[in-house]
PDB file of N, CA and C in Angstrom:
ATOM      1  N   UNK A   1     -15.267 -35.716  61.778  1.00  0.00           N
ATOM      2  CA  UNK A   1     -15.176 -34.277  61.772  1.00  0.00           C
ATOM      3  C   UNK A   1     -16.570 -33.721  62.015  1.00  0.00           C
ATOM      4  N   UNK A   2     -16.924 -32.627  62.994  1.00  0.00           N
ATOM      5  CA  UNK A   2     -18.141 -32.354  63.600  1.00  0.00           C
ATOM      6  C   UNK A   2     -18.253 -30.973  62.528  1.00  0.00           C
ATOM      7  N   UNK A   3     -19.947 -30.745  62.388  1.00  0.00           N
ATOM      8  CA  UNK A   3     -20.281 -29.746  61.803  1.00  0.00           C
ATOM      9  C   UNK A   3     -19.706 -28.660  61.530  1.00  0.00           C
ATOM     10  N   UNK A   4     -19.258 -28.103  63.061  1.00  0.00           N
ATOM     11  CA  UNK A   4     -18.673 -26.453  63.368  1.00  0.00           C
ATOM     12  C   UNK A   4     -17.294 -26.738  63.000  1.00  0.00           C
ATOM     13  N   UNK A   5     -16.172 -28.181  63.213  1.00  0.00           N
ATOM     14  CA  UNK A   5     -14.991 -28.274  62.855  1.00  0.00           C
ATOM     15  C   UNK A   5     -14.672 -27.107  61.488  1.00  0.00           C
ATOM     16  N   UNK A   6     -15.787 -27.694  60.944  1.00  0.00           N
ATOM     17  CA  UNK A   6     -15.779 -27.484  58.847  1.00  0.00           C
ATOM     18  C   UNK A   6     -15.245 -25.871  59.048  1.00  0.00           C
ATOM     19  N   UNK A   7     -15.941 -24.968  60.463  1.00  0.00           N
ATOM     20  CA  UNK A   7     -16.031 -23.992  59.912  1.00  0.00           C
ATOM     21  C   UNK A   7     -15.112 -22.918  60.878  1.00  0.00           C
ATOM     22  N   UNK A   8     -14.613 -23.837  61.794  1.00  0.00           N
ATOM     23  CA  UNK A   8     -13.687 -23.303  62.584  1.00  0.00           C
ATOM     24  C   UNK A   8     -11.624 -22.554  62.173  1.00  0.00           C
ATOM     25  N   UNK A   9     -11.334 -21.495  62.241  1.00  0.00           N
ATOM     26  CA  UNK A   9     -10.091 -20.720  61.742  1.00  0.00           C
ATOM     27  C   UNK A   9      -9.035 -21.722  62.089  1.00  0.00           C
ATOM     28  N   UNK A  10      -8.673 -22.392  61.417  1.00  0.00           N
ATOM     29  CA  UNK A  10      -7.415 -22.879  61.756  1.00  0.00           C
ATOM     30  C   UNK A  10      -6.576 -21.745  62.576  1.00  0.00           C
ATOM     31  N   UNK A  11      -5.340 -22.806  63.568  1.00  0.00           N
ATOM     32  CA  UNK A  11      -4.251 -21.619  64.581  1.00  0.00           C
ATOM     33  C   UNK A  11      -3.174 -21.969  63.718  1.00  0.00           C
ATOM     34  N   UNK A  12      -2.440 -20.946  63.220  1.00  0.00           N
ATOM     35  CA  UNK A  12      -1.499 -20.424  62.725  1.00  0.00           C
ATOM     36  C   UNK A  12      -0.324 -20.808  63.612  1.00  0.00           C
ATOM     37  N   UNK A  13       0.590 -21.704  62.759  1.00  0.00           N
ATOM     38  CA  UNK A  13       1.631 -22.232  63.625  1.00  0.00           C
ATOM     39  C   UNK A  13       2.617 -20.790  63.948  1.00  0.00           C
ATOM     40  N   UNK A  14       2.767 -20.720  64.965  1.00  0.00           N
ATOM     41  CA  UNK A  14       3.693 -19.596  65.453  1.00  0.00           C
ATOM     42  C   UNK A  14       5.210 -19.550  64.981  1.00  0.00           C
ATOM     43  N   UNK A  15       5.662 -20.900  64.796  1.00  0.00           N
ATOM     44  CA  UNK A  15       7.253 -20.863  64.230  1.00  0.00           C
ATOM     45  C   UNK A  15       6.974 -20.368  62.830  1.00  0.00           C
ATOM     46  N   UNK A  16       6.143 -21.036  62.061  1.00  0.00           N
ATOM     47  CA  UNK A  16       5.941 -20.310  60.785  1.00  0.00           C
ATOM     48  C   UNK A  16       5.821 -19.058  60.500  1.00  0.00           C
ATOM     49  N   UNK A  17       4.722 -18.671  61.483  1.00  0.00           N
ATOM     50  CA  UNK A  17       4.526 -17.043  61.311  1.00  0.00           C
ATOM     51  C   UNK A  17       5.733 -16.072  61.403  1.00  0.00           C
ATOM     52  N   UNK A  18       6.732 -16.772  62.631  1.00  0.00           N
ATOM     53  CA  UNK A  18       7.867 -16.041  62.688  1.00  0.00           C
ATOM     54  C   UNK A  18       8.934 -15.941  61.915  1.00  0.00           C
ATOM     55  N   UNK A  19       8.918 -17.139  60.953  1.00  0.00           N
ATOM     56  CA  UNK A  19      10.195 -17.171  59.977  1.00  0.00           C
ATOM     57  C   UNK A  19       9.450 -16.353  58.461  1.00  0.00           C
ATOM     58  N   UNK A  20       8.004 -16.330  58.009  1.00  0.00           N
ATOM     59  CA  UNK A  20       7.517 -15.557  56.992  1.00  0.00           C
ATOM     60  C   UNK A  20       7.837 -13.809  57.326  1.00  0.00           C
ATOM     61  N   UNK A  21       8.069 -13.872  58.788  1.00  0.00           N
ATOM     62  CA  UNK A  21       7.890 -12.444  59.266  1.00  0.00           C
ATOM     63  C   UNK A  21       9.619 -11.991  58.974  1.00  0.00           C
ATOM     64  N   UNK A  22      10.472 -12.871  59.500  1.00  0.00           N
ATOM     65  CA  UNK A  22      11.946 -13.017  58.969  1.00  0.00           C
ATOM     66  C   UNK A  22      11.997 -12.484  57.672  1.00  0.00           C
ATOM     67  N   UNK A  23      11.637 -13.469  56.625  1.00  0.00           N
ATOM     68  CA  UNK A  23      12.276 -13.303  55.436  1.00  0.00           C
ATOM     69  C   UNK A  23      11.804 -12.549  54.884  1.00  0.00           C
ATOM     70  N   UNK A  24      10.462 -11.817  55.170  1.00  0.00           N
ATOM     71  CA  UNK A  24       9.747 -10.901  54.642  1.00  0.00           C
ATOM     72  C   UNK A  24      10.063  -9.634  55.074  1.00  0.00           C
ATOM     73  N   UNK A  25      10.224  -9.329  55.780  1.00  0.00           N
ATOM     74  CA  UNK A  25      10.908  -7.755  56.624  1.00  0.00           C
ATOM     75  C   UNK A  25      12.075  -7.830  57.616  1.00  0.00           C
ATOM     76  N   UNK A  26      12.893  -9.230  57.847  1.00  0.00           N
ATOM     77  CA  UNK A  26      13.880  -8.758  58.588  1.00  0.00           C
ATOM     78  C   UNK A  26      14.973  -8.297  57.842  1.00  0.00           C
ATOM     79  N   UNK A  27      16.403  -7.648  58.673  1.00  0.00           N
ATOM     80  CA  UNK A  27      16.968  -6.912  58.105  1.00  0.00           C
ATOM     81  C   UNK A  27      18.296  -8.074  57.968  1.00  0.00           C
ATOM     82  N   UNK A  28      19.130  -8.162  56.795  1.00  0.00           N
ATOM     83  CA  UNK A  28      20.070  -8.658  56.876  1.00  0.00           C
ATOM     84  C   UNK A  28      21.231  -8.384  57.169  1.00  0.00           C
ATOM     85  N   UNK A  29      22.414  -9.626  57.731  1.00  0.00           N
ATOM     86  CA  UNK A  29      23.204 -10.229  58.457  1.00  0.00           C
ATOM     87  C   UNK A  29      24.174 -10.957  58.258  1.00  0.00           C
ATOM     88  N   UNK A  30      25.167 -11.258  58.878  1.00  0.00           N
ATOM     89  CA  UNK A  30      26.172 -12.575  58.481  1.00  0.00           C
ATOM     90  C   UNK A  30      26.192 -13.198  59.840  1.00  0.00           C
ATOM     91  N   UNK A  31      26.485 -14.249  60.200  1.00  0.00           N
ATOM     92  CA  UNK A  31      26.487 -15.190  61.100  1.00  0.00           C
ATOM     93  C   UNK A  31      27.519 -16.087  61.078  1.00  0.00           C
ATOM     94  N   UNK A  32      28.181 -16.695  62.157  1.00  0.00           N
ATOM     95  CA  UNK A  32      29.032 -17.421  61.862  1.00  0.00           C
ATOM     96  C   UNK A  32      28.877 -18.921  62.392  1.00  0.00           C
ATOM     97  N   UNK A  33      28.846 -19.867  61.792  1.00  0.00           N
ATOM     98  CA  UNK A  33      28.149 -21.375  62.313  1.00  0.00           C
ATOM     99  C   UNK A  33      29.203 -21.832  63.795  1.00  0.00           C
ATOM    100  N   UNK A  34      28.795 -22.299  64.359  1.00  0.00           N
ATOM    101  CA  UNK A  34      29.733 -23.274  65.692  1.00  0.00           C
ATOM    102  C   UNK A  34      29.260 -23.972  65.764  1.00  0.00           C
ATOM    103  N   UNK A  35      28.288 -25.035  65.413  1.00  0.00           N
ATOM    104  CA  UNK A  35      28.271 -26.344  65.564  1.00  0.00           C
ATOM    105  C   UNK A  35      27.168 -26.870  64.445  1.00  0.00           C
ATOM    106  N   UNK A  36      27.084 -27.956  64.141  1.00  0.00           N
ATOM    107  CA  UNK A  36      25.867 -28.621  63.640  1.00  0.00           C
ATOM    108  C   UNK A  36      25.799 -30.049  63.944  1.00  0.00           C
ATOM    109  N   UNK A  37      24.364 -30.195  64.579  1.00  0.00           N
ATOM    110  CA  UNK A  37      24.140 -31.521  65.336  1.00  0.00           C
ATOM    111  C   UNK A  37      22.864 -32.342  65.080  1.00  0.00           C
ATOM    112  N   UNK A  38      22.815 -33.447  65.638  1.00  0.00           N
ATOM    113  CA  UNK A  38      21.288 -33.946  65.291  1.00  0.00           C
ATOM    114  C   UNK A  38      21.053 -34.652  66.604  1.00  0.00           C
ATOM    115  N   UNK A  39      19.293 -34.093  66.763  1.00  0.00           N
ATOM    116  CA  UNK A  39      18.822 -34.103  67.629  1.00  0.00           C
ATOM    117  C   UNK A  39      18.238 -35.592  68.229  1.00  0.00           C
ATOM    118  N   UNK A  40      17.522 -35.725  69.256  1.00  0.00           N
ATOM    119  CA  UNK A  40      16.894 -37.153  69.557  1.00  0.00           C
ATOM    120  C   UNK A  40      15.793 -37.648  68.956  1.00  0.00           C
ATOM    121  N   UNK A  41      15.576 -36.815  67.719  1.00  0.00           N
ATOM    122  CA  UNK A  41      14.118 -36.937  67.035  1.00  0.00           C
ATOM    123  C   UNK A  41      14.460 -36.719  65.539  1.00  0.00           C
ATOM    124  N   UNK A  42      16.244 -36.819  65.105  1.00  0.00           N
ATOM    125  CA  UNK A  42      16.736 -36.968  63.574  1.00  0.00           C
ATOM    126  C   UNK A  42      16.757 -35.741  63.257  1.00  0.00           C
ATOM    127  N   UNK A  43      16.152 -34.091  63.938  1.00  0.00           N
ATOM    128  CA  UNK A  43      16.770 -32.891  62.986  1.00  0.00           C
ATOM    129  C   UNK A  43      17.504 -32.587  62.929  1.00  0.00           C
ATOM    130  N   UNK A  44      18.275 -32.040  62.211  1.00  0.00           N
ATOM    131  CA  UNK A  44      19.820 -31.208  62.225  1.00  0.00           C
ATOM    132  C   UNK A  44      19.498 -29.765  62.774  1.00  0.00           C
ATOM    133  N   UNK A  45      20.456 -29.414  63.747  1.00  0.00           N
ATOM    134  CA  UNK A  45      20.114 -28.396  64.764  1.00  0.00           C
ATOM    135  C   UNK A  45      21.895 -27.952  64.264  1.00  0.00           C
ATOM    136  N   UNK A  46      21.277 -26.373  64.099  1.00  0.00           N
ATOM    137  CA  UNK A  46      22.855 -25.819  63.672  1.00  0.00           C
ATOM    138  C   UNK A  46      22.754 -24.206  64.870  1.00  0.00           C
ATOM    139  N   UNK A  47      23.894 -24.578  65.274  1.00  0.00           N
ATOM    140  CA  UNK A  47      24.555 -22.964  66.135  1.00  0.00           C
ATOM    141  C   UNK A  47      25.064 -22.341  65.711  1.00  0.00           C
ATOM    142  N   UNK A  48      24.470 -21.127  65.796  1.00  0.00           N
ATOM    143  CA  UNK A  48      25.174 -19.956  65.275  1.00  0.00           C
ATOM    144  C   UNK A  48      25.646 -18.790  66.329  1.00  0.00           C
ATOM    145  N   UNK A  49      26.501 -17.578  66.087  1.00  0.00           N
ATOM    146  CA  UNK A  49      26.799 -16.576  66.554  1.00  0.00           C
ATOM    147  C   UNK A  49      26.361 -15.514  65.479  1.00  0.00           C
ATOM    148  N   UNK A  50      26.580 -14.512  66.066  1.00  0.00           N
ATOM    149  CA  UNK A  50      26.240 -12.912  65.121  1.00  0.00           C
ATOM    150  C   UNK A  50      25.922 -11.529  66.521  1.00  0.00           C
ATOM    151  N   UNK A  51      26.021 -10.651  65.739  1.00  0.00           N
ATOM    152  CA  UNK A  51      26.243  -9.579  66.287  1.00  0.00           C
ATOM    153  C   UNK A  51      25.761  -8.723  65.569  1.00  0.00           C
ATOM    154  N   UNK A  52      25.001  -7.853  66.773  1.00  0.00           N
ATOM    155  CA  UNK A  52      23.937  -6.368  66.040  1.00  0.00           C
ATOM    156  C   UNK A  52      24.401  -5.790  67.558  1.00  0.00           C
ATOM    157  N   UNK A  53      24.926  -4.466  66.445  1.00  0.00           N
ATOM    158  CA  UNK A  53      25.059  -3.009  67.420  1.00  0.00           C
ATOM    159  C   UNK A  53      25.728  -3.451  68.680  1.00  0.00           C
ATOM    160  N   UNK A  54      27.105  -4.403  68.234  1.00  0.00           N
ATOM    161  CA  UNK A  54      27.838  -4.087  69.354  1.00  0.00           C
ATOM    162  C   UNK A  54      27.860  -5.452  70.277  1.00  0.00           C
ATOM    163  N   UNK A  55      26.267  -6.073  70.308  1.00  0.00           N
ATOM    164  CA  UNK A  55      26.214  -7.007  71.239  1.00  0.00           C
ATOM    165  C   UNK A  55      25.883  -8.416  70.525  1.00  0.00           C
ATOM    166  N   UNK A  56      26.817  -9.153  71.282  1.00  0.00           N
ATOM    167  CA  UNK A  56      26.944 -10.651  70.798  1.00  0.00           C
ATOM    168  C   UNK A  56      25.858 -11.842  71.166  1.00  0.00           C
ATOM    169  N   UNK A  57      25.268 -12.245  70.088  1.00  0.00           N
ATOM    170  CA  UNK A  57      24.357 -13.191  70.425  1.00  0.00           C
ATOM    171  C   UNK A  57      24.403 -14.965  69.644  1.00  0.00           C
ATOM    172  N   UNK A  58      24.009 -15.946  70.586  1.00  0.00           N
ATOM    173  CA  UNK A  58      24.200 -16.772  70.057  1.00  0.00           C
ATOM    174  C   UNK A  58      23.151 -17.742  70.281  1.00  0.00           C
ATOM    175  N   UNK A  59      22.281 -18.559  69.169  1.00  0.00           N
ATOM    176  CA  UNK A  59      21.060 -19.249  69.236  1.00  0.00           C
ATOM    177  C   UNK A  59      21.507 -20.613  68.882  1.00  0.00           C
ATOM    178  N   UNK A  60      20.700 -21.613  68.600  1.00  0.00           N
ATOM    179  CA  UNK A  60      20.334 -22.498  67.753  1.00  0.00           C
ATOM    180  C   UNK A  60      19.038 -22.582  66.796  1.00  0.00           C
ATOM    181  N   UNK A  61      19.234 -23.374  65.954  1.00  0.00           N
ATOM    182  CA  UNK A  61      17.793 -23.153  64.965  1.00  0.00           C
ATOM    183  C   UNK A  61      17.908 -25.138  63.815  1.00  0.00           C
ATOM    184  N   UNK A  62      16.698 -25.280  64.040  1.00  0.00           N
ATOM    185  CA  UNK A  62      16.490 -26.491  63.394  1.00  0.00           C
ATOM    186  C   UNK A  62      16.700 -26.349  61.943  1.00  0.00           C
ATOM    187  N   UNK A  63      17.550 -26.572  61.066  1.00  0.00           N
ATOM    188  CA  UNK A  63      17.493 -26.475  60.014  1.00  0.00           C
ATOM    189  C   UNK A  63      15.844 -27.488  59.159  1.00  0.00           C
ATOM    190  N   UNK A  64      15.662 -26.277  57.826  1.00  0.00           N
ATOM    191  CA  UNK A  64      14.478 -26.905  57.512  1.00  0.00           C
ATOM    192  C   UNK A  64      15.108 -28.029  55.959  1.00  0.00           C
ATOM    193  N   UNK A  65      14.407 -28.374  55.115  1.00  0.00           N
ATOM    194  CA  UNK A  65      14.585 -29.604  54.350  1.00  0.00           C
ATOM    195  C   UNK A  65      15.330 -28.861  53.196  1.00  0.00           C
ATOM    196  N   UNK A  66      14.785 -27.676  52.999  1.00  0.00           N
ATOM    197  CA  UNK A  66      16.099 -27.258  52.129  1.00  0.00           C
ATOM    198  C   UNK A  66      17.678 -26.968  52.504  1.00  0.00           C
ATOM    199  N   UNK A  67      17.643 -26.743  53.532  1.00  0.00           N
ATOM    200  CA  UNK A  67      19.131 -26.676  54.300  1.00  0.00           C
ATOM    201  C   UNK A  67      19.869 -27.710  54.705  1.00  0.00           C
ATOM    202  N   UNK A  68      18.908 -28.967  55.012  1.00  0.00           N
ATOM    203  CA  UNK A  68      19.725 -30.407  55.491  1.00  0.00           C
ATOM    204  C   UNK A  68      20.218 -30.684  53.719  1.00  0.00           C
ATOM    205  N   UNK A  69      20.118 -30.430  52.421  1.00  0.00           N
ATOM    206  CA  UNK A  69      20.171 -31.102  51.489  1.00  0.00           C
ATOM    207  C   UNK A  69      21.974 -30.243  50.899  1.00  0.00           C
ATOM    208  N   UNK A  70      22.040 -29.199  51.578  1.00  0.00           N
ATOM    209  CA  UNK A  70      23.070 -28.247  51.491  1.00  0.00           C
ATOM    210  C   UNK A  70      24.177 -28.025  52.617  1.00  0.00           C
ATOM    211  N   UNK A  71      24.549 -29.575  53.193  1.00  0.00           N
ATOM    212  CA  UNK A  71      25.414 -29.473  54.092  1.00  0.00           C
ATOM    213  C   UNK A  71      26.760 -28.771  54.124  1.00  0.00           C
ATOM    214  N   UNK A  72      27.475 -28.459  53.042  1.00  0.00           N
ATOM    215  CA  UNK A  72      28.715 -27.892  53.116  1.00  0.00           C
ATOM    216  C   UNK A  72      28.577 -26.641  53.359  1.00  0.00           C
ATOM    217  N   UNK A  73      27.568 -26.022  53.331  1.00  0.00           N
ATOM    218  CA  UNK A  73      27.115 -24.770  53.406  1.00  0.00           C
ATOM    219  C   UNK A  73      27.354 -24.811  55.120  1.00  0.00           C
ATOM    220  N   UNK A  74      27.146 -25.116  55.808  1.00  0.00           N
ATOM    221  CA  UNK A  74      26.953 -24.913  57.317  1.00  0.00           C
ATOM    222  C   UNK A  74      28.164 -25.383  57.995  1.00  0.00           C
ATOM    223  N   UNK A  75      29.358 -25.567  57.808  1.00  0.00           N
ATOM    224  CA  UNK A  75      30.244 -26.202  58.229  1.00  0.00           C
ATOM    225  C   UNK A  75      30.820 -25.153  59.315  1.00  0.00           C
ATOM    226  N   UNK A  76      31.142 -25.778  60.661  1.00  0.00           N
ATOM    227  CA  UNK A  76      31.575 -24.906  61.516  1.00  0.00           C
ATOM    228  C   UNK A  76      32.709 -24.495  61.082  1.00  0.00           C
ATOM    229  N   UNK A  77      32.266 -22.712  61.644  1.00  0.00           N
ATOM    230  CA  UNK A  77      33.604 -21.622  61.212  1.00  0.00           C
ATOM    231  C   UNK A  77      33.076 -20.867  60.136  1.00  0.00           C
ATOM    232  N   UNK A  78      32.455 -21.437  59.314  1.00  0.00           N
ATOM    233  CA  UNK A  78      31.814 -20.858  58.089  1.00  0.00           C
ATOM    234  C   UNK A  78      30.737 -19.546  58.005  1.00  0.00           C
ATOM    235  N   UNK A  79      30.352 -18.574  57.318  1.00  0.00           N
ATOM    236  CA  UNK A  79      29.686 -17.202  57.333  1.00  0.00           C
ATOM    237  C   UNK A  79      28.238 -17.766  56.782  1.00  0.00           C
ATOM    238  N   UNK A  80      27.543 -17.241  57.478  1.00  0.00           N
ATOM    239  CA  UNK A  80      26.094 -17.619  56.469  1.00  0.00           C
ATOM    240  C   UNK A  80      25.016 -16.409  56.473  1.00  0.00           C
ATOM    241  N   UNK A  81      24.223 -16.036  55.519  1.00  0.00           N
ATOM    242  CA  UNK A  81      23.261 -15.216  55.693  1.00  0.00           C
ATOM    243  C   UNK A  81      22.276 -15.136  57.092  1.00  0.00           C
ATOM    244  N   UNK A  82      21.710 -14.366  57.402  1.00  0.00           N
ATOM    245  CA  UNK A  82      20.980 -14.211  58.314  1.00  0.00           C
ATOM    246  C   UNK A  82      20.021 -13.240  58.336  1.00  0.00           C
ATOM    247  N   UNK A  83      19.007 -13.335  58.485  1.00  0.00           N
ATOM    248  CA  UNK A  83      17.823 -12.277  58.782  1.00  0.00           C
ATOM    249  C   UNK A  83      17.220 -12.160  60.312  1.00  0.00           C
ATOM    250  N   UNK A  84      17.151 -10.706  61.120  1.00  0.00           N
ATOM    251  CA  UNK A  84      17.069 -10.579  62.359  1.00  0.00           C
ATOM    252  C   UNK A  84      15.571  -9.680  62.627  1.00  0.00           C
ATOM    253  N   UNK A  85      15.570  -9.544  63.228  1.00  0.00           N
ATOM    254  CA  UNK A  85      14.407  -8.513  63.561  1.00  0.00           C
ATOM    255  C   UNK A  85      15.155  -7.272  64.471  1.00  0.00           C
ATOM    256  N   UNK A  86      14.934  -6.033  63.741  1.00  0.00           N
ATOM    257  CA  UNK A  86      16.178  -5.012  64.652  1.00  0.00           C
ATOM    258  C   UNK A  86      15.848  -4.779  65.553  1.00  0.00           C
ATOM    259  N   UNK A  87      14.195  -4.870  65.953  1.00  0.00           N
ATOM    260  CA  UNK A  87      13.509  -4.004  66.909  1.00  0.00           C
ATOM    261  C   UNK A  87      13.550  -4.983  68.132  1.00  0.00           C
ATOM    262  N   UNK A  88      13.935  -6.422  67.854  1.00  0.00           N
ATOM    263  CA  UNK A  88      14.240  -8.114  68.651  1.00  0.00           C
ATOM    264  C   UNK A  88      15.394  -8.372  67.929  1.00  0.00           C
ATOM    265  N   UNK A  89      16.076  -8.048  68.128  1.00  0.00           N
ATOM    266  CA  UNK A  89      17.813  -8.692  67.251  1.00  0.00           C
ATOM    267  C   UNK A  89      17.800 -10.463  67.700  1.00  0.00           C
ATOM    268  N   UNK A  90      17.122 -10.708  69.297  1.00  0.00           N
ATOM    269  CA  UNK A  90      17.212 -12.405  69.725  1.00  0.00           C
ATOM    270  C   UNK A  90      16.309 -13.048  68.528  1.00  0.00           C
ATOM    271  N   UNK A  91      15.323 -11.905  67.788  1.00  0.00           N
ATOM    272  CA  UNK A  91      14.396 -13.119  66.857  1.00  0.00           C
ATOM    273  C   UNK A  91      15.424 -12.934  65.742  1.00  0.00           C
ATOM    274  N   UNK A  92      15.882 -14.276  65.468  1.00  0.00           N
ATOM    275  CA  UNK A  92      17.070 -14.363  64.359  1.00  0.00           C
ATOM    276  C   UNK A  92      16.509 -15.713  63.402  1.00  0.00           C
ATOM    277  N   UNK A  93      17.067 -15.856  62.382  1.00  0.00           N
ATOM    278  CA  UNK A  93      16.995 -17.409  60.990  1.00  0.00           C
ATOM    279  C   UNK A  93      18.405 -16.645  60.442  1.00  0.00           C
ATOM    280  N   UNK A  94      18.658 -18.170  60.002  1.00  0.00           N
ATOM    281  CA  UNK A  94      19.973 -18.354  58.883  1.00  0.00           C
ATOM    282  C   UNK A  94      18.938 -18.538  57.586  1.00  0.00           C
ATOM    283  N   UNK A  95      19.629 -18.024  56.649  1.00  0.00           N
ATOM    284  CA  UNK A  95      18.429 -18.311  55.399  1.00  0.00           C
ATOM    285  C   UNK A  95      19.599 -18.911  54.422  1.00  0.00           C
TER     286      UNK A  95
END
């Protein structure tokens, strides 16, 4: 580790920033699950649907370590919380 390392700003992981920004000021939601899968690298990747103001949107999102431990919770067909951003309804989390 070089001198200036010591004193250089760490970069702020961007997925993080966006899900603190979620749970901290987005507005809540219900969602409805359609699939849950695992990826080529072991995460569980769950699909969702939901709808703001009319228009239908549908993502995926890596579930994090508290959510893989709570599988019945995500079962396709099933309702789950959600937090969106109104002003970006596409920036969406299941919480």
């Amino acid at each position: 580790m070089s001198f200036l390392s010591r004193f250089r700003r760490k970069k702020e992981d961007p997925e993080i920033a966006r899900r603190v920004l979620l749970l901290h000021s987005g507005r809540l939601g219900d969602a409805t699950v359609l699939a849950i899968d695992t990826d080529s690298e072991g995460n569980q990747i769950l699909a969702y649907c939901y709808t703001v103001a009319g228009v239908d949107y549908e993502t995926v999102q890596r579930l994090d370590e508290e959510q893989v431990r709570r599988p019945d919770r995500y079962l396709p067909g099933s309702r789950v919380d959600l937090r969106y951003d109104p002003r970006h309804p596409t920036n969406s989390l299941v919480v």
